[in-house]
C-alpha atoms as a PDB file:
ATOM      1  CA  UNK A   1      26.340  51.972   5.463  1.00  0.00           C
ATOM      2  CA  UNK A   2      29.700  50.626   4.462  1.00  0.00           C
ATOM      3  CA  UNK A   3      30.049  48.145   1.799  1.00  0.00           C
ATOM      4  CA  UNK A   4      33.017  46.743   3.452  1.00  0.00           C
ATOM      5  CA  UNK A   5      32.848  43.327   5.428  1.00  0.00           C
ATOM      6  CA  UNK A   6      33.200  43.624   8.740  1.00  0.00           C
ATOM      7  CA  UNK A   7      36.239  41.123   8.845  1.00  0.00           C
ATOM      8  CA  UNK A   8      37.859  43.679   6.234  1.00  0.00           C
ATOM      9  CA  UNK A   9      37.477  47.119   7.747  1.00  0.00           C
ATOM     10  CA  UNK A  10      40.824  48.709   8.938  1.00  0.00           C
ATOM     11  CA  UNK A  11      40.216  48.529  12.420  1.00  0.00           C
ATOM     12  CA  UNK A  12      39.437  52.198  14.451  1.00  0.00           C
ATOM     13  CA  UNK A  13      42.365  53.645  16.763  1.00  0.00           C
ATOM     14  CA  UNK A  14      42.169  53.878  19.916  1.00  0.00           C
ATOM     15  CA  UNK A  15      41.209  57.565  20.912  1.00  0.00           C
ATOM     16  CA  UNK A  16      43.897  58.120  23.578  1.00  0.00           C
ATOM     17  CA  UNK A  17      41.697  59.211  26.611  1.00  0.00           C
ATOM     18  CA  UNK A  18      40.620  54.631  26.654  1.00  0.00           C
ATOM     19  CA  UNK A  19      44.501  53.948  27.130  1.00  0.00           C
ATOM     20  CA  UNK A  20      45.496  52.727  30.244  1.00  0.00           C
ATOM     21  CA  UNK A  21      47.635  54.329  32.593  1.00  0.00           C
ATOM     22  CA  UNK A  22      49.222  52.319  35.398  1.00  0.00           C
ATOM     23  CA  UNK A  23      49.933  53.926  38.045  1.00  0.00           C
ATOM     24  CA  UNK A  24      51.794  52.393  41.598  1.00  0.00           C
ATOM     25  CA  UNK A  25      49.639  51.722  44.313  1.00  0.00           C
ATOM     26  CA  UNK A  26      51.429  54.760  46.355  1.00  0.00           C
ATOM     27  CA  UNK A  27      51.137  56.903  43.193  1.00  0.00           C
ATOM     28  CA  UNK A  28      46.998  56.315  43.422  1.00  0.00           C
ATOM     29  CA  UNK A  29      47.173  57.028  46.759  1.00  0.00           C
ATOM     30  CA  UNK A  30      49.233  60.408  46.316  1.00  0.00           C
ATOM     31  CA  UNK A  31      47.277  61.326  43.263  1.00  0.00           C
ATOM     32  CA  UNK A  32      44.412  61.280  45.015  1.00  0.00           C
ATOM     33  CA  UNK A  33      45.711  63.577  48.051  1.00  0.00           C
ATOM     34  CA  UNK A  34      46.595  65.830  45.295  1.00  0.00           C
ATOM     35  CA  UNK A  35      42.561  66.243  43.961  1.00  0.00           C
ATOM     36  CA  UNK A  36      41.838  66.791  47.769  1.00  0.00           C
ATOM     37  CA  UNK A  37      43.808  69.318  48.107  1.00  0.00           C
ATOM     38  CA  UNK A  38      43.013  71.028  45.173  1.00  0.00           C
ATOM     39  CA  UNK A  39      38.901  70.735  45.825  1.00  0.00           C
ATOM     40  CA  UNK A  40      39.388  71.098  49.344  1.00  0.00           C
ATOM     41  CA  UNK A  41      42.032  74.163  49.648  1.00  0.00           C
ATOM     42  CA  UNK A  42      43.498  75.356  46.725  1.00  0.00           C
ATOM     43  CA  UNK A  43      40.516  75.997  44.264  1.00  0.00           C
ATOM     44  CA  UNK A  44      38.312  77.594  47.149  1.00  0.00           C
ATOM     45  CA  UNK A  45      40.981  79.452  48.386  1.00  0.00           C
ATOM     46  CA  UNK A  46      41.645  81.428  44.908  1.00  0.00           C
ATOM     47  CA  UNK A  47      37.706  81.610  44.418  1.00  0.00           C
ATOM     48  CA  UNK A  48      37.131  84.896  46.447  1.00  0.00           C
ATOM     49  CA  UNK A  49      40.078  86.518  44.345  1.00  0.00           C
ATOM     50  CA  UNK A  50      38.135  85.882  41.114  1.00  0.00           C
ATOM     51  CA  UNK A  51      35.557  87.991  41.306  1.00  0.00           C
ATOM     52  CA  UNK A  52      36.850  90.953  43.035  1.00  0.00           C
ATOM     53  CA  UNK A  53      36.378  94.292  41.206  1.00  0.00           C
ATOM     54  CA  UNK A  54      40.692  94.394  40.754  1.00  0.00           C
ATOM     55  CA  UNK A  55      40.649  91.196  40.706  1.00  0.00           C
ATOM     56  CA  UNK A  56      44.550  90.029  39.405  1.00  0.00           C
ATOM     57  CA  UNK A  57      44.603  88.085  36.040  1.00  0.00           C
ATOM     58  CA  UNK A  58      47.751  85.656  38.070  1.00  0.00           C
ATOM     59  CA  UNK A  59      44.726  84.635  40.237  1.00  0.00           C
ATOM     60  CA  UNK A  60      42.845  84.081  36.983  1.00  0.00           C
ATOM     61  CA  UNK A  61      45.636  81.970  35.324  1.00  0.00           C
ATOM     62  CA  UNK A  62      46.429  80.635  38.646  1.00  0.00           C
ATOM     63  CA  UNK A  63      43.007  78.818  39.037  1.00  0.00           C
ATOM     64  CA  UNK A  64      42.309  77.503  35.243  1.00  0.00           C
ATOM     65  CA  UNK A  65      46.025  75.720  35.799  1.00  0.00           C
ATOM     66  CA  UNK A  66      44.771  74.299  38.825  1.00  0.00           C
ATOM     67  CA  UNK A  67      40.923  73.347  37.399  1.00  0.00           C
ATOM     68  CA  UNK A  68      42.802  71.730  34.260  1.00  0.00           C
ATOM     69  CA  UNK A  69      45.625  69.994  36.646  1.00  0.00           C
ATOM     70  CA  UNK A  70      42.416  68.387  38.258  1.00  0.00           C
ATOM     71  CA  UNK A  71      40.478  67.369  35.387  1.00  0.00           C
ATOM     72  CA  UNK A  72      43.843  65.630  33.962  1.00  0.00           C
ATOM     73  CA  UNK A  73      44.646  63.449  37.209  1.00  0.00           C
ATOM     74  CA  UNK A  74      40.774  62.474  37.505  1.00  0.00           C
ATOM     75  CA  UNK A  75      41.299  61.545  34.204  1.00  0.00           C
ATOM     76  CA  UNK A  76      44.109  59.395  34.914  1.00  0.00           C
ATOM     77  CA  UNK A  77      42.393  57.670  37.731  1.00  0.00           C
ATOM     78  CA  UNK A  78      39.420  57.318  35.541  1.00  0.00           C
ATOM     79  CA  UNK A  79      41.683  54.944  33.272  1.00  0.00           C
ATOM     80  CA  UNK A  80      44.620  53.349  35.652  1.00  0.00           C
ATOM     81  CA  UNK A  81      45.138  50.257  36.658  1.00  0.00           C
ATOM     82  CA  UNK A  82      47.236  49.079  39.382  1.00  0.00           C
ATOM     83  CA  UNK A  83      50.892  48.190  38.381  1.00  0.00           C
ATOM     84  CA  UNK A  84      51.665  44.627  39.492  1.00  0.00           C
ATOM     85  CA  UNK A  85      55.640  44.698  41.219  1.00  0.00           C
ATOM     86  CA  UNK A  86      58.055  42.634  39.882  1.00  0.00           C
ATOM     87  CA  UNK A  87      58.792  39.607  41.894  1.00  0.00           C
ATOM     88  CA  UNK A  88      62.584  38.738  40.217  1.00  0.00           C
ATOM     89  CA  UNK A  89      64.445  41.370  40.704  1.00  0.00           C
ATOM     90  CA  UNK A  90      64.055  43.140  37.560  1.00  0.00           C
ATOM     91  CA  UNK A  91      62.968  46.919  37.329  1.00  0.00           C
ATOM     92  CA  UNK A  92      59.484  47.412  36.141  1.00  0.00           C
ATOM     93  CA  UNK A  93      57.352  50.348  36.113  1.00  0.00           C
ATOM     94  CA  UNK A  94      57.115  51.739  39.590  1.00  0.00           C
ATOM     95  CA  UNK A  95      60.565  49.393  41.332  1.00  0.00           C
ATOM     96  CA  UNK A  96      62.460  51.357  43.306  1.00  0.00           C
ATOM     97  CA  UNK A  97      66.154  51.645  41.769  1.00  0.00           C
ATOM     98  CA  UNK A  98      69.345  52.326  43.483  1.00  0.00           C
ATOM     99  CA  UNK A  99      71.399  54.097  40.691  1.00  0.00           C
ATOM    100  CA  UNK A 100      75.156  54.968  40.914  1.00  0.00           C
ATOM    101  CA  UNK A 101      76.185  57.725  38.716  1.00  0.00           C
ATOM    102  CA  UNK A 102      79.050  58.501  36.838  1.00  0.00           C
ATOM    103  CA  UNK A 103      80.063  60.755  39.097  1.00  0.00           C
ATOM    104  CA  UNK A 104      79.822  58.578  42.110  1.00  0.00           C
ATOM    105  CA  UNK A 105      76.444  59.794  43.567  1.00  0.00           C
ATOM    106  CA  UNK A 106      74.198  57.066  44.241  1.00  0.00           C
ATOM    107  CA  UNK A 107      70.234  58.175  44.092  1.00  0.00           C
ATOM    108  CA  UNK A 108      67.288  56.326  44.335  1.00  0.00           C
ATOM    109  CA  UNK A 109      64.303  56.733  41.699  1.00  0.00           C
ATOM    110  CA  UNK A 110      61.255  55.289  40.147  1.00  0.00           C
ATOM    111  CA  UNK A 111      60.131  54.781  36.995  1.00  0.00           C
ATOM    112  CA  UNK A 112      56.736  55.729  36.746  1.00  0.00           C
ATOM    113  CA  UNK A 113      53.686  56.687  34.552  1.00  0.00           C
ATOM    114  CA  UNK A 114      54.211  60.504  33.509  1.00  0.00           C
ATOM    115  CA  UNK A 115      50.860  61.484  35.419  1.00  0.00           C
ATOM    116  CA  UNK A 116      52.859  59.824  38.746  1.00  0.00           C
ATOM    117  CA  UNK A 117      55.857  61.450  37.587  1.00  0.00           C
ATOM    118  CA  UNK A 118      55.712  64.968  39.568  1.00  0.00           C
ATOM    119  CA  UNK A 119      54.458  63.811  42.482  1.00  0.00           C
ATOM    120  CA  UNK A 120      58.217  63.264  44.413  1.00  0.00           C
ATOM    121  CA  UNK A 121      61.725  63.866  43.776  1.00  0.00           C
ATOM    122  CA  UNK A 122      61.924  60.089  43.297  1.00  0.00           C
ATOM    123  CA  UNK A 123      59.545  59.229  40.679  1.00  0.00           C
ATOM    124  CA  UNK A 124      61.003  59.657  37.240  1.00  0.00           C
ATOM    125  CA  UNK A 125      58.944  59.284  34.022  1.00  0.00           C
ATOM    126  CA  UNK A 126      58.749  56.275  31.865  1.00  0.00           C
ATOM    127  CA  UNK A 127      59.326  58.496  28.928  1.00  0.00           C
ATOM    128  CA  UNK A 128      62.560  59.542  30.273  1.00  0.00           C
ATOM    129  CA  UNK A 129      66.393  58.150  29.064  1.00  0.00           C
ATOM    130  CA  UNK A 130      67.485  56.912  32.611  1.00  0.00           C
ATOM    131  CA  UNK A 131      63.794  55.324  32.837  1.00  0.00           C
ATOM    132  CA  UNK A 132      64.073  53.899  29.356  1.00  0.00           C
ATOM    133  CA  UNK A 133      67.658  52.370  30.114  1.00  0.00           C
ATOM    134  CA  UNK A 134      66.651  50.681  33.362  1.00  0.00           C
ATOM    135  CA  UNK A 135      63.684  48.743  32.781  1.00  0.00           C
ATOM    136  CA  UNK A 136      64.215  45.551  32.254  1.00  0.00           C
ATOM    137  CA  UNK A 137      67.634  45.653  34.002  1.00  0.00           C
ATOM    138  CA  UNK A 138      68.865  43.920  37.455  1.00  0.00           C
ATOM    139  CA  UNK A 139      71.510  45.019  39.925  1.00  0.00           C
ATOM    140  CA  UNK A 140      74.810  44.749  38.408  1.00  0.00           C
ATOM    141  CA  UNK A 141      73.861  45.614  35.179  1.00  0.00           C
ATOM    142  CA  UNK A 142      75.345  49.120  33.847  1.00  0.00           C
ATOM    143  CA  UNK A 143      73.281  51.039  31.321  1.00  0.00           C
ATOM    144  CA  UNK A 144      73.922  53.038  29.034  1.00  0.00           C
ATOM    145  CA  UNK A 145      71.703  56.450  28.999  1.00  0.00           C
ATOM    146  CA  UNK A 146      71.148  58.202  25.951  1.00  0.00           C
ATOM    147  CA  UNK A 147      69.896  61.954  26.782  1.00  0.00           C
ATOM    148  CA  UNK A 148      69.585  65.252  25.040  1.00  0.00           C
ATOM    149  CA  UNK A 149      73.088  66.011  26.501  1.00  0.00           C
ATOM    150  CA  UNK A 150      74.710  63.104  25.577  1.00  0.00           C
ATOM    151  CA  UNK A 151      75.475  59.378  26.683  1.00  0.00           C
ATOM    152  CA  UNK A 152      76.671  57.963  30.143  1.00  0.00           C
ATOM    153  CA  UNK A 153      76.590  54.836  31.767  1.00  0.00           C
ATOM    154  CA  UNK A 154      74.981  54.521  34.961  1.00  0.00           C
ATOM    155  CA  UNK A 155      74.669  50.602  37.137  1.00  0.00           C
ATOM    156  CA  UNK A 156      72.090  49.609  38.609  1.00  0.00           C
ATOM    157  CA  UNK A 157      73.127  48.953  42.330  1.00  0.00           C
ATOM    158  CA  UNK A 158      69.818  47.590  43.993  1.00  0.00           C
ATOM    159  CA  UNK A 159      66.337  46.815  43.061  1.00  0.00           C
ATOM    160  CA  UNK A 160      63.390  47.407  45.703  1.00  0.00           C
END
């Protein structure tokens, strides 16, 4: 028993599997297609192959990536909350963000939740510089990127 008061004891960390993750509506959705799949195709389909007599370790490997893929997005979904969208203008997690580049190109991406972040060529993790420089931004503002190959500017064109 500790001898500490209660009102003194350092409080206990959070163990990072009670953190939540917010995810977009569309992301949940996807996410969920994606543990269908797998359950419903993918895992049962490589099944048969483990337990052949030359059976190929690939297969093997193949199937624990895809078991462990599951386990981490019904982990996710375990924890995530919806993402409310941002009603001013401004790019939150999960606003769709017309960028222009520095070399002209205009594409369209989303800052999302790393666990959302594979799912389409659109979604771009939260973690990442050109997430990290947009949110909080509006259209017209330029940003300034800082990534592992160096800093450019980039302006934000439209919000969605």
């Amino acid at each position: 028993m500790s001898t500490i008061p209660s009102s003194r004891r350092p409080s206990r960390p959070r163990r990072a599997d009670t953190v939540e993750v917010l995810l977009t509506a569309d992301g949940r959705v996807l996410i969920e297609q994606r543990l269908e799949s797998l359950y419903a195709e993918a895992l049962p389909g490589l099944r048969p192959l483990l337990t052949g007599r030359d059976r190929d370790e690939r297969d093997v490997a193949a199937f624990e990536r895809l078991v462990a893929e599951a386990q981490r997005l019904e982990a996710a979904l375990g924890r995530a909350a919806t993402a409310p969208p941002s009603s001013d203008g401004t790019v939150v997690l999960g606003s769709r963000v017309l960028v222009g580049m520095p070399d002209g190109e205009q594409v369209l991406v989303r800052p999302v939740h790393p666990v959302e972040a594979a799912l389409d060529d659109e979604r771009v993790s939260i973690a990442s510089p050109l997430s990290r420089a947009l949110l909080g931004c509006r259209p017209g503002h330029r940003v300034t990127v800082h990534g592992p190959a160096g800093e450019w500017e980039a302006d934000v064109l439209e919000v969605r």
